[in-house]
Protein backbone atom coordinates (compact mmCIF):
# COMPACT_ATOMS: atom_id res chain seq x y z
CA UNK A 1 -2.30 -15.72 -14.48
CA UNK A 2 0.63 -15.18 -11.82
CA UNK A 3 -1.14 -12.85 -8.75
CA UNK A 4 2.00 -10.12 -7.84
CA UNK A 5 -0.23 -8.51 -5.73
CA UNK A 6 -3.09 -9.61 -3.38
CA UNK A 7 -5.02 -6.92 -1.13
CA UNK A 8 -7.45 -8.25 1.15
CA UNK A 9 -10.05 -6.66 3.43
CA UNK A 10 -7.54 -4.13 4.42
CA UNK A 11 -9.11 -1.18 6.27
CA UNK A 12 -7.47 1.34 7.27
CA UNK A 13 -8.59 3.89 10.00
CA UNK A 14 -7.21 7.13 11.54
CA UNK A 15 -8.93 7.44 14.91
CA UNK A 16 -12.07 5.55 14.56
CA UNK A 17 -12.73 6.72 11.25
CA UNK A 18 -12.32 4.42 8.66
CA UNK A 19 -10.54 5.60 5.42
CA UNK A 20 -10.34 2.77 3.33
CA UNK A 21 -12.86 -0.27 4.16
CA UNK A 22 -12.79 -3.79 3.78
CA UNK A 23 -10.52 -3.23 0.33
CA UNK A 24 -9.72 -6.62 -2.02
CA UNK A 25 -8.10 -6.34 -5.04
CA UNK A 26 -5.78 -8.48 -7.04
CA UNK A 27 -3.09 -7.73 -9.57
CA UNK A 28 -1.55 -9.70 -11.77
CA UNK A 29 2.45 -10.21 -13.29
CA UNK A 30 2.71 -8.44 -16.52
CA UNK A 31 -0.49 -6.13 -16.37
CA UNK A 32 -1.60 -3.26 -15.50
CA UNK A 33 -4.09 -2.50 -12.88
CA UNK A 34 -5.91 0.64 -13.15
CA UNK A 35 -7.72 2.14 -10.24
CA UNK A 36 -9.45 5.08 -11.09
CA UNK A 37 -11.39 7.74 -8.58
CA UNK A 38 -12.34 10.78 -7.60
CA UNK A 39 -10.31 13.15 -5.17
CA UNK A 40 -10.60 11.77 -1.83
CA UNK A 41 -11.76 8.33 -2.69
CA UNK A 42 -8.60 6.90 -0.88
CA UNK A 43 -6.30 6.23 -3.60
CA UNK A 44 -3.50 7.88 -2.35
CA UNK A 45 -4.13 6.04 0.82
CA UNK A 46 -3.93 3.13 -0.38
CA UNK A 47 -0.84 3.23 -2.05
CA UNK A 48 0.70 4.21 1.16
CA UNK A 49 -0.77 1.09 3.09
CA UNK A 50 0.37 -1.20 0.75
CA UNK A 51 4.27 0.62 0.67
CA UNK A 52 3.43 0.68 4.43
CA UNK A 53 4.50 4.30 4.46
CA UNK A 54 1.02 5.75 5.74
CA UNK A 55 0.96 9.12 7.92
CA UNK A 56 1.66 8.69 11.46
CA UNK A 57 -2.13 9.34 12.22
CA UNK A 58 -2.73 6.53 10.24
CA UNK A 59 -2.89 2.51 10.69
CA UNK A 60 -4.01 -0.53 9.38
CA UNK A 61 -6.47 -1.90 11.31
CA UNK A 62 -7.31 -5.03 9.56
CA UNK A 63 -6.47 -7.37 6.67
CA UNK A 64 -3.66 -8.58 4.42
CA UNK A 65 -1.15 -7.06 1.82
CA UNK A 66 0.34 -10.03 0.37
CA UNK A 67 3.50 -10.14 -2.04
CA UNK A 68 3.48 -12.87 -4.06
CA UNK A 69 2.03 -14.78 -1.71
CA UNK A 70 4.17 -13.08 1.28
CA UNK A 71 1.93 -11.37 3.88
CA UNK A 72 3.89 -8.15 3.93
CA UNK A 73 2.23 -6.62 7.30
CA UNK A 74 4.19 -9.10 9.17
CA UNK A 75 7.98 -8.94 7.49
CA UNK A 76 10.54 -7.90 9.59
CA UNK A 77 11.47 -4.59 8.99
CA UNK A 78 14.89 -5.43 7.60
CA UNK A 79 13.07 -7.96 5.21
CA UNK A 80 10.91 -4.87 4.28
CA UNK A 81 13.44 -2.59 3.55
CA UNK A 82 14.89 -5.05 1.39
CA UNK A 83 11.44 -5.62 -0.75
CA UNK A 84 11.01 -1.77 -0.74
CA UNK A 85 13.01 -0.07 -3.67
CA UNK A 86 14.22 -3.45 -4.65
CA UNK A 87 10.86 -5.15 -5.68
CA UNK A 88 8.33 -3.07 -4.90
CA UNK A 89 9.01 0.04 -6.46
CA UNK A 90 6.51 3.33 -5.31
CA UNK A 91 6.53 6.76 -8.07
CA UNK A 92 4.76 9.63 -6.46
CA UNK A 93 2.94 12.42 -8.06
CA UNK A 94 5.56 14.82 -7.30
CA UNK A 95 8.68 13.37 -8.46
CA UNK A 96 10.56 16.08 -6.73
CA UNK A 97 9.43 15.28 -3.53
CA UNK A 98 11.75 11.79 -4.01
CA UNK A 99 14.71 14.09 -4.33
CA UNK A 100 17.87 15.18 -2.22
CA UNK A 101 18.18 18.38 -3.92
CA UNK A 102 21.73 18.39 -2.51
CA UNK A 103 22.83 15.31 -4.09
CA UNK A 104 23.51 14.65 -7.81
CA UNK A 105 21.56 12.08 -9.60
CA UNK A 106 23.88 9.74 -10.23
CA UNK A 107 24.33 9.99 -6.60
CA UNK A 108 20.97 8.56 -6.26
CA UNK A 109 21.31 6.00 -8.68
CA UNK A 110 24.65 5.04 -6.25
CA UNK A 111 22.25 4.93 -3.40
CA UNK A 112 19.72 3.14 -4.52
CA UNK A 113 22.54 0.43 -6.21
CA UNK A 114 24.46 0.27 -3.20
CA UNK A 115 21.37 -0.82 -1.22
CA UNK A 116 20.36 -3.86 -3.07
CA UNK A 117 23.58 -4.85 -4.96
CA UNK A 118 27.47 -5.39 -4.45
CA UNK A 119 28.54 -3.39 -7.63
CA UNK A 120 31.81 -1.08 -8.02
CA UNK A 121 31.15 2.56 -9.22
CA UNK A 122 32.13 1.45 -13.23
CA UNK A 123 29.32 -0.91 -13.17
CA UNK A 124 26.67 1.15 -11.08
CA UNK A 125 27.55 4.21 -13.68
CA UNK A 126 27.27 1.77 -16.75
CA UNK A 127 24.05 1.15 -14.80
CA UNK A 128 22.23 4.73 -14.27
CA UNK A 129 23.58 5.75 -18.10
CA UNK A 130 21.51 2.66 -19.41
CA UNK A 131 18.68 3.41 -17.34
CA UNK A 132 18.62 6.83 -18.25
CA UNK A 133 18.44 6.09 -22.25
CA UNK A 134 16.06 3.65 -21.94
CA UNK A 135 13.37 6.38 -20.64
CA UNK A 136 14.77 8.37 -23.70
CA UNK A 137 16.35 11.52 -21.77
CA UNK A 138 19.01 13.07 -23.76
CA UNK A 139 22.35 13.05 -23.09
CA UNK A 140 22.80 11.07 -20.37
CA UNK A 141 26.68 11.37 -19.48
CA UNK A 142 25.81 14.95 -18.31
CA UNK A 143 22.43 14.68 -17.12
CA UNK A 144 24.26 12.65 -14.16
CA UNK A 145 26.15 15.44 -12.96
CA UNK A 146 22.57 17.78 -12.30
CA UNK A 147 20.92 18.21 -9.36
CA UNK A 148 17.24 17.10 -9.40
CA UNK A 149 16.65 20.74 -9.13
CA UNK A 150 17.70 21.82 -12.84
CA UNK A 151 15.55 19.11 -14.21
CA UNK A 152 12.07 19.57 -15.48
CA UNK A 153 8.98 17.82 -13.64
CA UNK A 154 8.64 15.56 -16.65
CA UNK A 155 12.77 14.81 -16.95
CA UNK A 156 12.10 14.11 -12.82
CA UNK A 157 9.54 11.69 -13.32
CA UNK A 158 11.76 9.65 -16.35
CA UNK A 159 14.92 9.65 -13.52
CA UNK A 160 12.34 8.17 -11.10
CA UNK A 161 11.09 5.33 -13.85
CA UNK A 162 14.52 5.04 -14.03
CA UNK A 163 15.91 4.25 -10.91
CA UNK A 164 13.17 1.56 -10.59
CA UNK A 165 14.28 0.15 -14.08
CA UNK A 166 17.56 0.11 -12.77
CA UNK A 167 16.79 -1.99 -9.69
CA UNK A 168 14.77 -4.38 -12.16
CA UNK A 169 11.29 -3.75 -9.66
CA UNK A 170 8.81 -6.14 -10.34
CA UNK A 171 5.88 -4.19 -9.04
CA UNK A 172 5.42 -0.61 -10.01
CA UNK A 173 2.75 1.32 -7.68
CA UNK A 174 2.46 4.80 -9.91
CA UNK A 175 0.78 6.99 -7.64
CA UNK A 176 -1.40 10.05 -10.38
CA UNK A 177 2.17 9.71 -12.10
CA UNK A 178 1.11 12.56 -15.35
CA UNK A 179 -0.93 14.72 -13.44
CA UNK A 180 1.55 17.59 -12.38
CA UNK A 181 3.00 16.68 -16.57
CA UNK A 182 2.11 18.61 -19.79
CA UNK A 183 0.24 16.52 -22.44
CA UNK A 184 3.63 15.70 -24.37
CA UNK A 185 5.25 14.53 -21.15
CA UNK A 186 2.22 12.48 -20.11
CA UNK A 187 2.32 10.48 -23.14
CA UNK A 188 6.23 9.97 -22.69
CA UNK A 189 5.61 8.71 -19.39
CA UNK A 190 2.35 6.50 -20.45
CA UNK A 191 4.64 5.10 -23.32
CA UNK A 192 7.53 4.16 -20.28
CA UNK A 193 4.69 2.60 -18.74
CA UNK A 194 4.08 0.54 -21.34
CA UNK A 195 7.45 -0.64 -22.11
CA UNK A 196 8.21 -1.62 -18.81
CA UNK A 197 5.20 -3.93 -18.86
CA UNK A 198 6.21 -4.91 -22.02
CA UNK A 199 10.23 -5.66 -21.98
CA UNK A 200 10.33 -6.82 -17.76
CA UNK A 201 6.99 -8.50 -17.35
CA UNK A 202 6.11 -6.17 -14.60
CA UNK A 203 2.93 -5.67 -12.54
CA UNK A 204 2.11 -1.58 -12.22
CA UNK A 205 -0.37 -0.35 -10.58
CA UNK A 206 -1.52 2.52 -11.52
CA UNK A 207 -3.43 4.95 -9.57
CA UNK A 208 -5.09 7.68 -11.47
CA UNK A 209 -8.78 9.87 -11.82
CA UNK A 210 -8.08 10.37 -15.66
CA UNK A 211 -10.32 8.08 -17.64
CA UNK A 212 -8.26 8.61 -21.02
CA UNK A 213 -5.17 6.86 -18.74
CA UNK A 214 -7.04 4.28 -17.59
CA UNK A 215 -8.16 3.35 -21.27
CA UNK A 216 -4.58 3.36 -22.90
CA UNK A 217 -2.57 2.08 -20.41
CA UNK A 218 -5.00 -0.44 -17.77
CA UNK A 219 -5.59 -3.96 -18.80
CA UNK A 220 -7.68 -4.41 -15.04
CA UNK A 221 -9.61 -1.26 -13.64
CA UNK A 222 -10.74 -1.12 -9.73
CA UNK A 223 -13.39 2.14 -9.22
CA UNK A 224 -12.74 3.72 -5.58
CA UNK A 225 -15.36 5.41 -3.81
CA UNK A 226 -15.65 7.10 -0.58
CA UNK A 227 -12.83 4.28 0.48
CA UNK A 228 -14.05 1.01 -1.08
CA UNK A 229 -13.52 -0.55 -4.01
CA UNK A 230 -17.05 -0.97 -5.88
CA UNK A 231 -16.61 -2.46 -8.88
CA UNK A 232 -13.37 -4.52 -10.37
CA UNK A 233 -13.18 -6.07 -14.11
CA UNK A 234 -11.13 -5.80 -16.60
CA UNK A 235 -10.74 -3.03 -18.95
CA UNK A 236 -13.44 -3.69 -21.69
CA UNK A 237 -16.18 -4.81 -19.15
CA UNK A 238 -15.00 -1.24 -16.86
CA UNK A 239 -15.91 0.87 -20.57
CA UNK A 240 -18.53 -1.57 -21.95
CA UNK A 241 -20.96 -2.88 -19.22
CA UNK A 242 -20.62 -1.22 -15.80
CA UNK A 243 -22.25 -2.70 -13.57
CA UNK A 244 -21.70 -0.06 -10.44
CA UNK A 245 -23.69 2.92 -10.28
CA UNK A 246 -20.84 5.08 -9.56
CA UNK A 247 -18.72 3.47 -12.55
CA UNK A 248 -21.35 4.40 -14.49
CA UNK A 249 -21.69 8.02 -13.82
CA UNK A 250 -18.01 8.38 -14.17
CA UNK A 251 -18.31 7.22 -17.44
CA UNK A 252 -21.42 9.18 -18.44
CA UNK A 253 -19.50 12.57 -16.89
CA UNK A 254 -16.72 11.78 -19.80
CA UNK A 255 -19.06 11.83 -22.38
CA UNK A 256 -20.43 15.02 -21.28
């Protein structure tokens, strides 16, 4: 198997404190990585260290991030912003936080084309409408013309998927992606998941504390706690013989 994604002992510290310690974890093209935790475990975090977008208070003070094979701590920034958005592709939580709630959203699809892609408006609309029906939002024409503020959490999320469908990413970091979404919108978004992986080939990883995500979706699982990463396998070991004491208590607190 192809490694997209290699994470090695990264720690990450804000002051002297460390906040994620000594993490390794690898992900591979075409699967999904799962890492499952509680609140606070550092999830979030890491996400951010590996999209190199942590708080100000924050920093990396040791290890490597690398992109197939490309250590991405020491890009150039212009390299960087070139990965960002067009390979490496990051959907938040709160997809409304991604938004100019000024702008249109085929106005972000132009922004995000533009960046990454010599296209004339034709082919970047032709673009965003294809995107848009593949994460099944009706009518698409109009939907371009909204602002992200008339649109649902759940139709948010969808644009998001889409814009990094549109830009063909090749690694999704999905960052608690259903957990502001109703149950029907979860499973749309799950499904997207899925199809992506399916259809492109992609690597996601998906961050997440639900346990019923972690067994539809993950074909890897990493467990987070307090920071580390204490136990990594894949998906039928993680359910079937834990070997971490925490793993295992998250699994016994399901079947409670």
């Amino acid at each position: 198997m192809e490694k997209v994604l290699e994470v090695i002992d990264l720690t990450v510290k804000i002051g002297e404190k460390n906040i994620l310690t000594s993490i390794n974890l690898t992900a591979y093209k075409g699967r999904v990585l799962g890492i499952i935790g509680e609140s606070g475990s550092g999830k979030s975090m890491l996400c951010h260290a590996i999209m190199q977008t942590l708080p100000s208070f924050a920093h990396v003070s040791q290890g490597d991030v690398l992109y197939l094979q490309e250590n991405l701590l020491n890009v150039s920034a212009t390299k960087w912003r070139a990965y960002r958005g067009r390979h490496l592709s990051m959907i938040l939580q709160n997809p409304s936080a991604a938004f100019d709630h000024i702008q249109t959203i085929e106005s972000h699809f132009r922004e995000t084309l533009k960046a990454h892609f010599k296209l004339t408006k034709k082919e970047m609309r032709q673009i965003a409408l294809d995107a848009l029906k593949k994460v099944h939002l009706p009518q698409p024409e109009q939907l371009l013309s909204y602002y992200p503020f008339q649109l649902s959490g759940g139709m948010l999320q969808r644009v998001m998927i889409a814009l990094s469908m549109a830009i063909q990413a090749s690694l999704y970091i999905a960052d608690e992606p259903t957990t502001a979404l109703d149950t029907i919108n979860q499973k749309q978004v799950l499904t997207l998941f899925n199809q992506i992986r399916s259809e492109t080939d992609a690597t996601i990883l998906l961050v997440t504390h639900d346990l019923g995500v972690i067994a539809e979706l993950a074909d890897d699982v990493a467990v987070m706690y307090q920071g580390e990463i204490v136990e990594q396998a894949n998906v039928f070991d993680f359910f079937d013989a834990p070997q971490h004491p925490y793993t295992k208590k998250l699994l016994q607190a399901r079947m409670l």
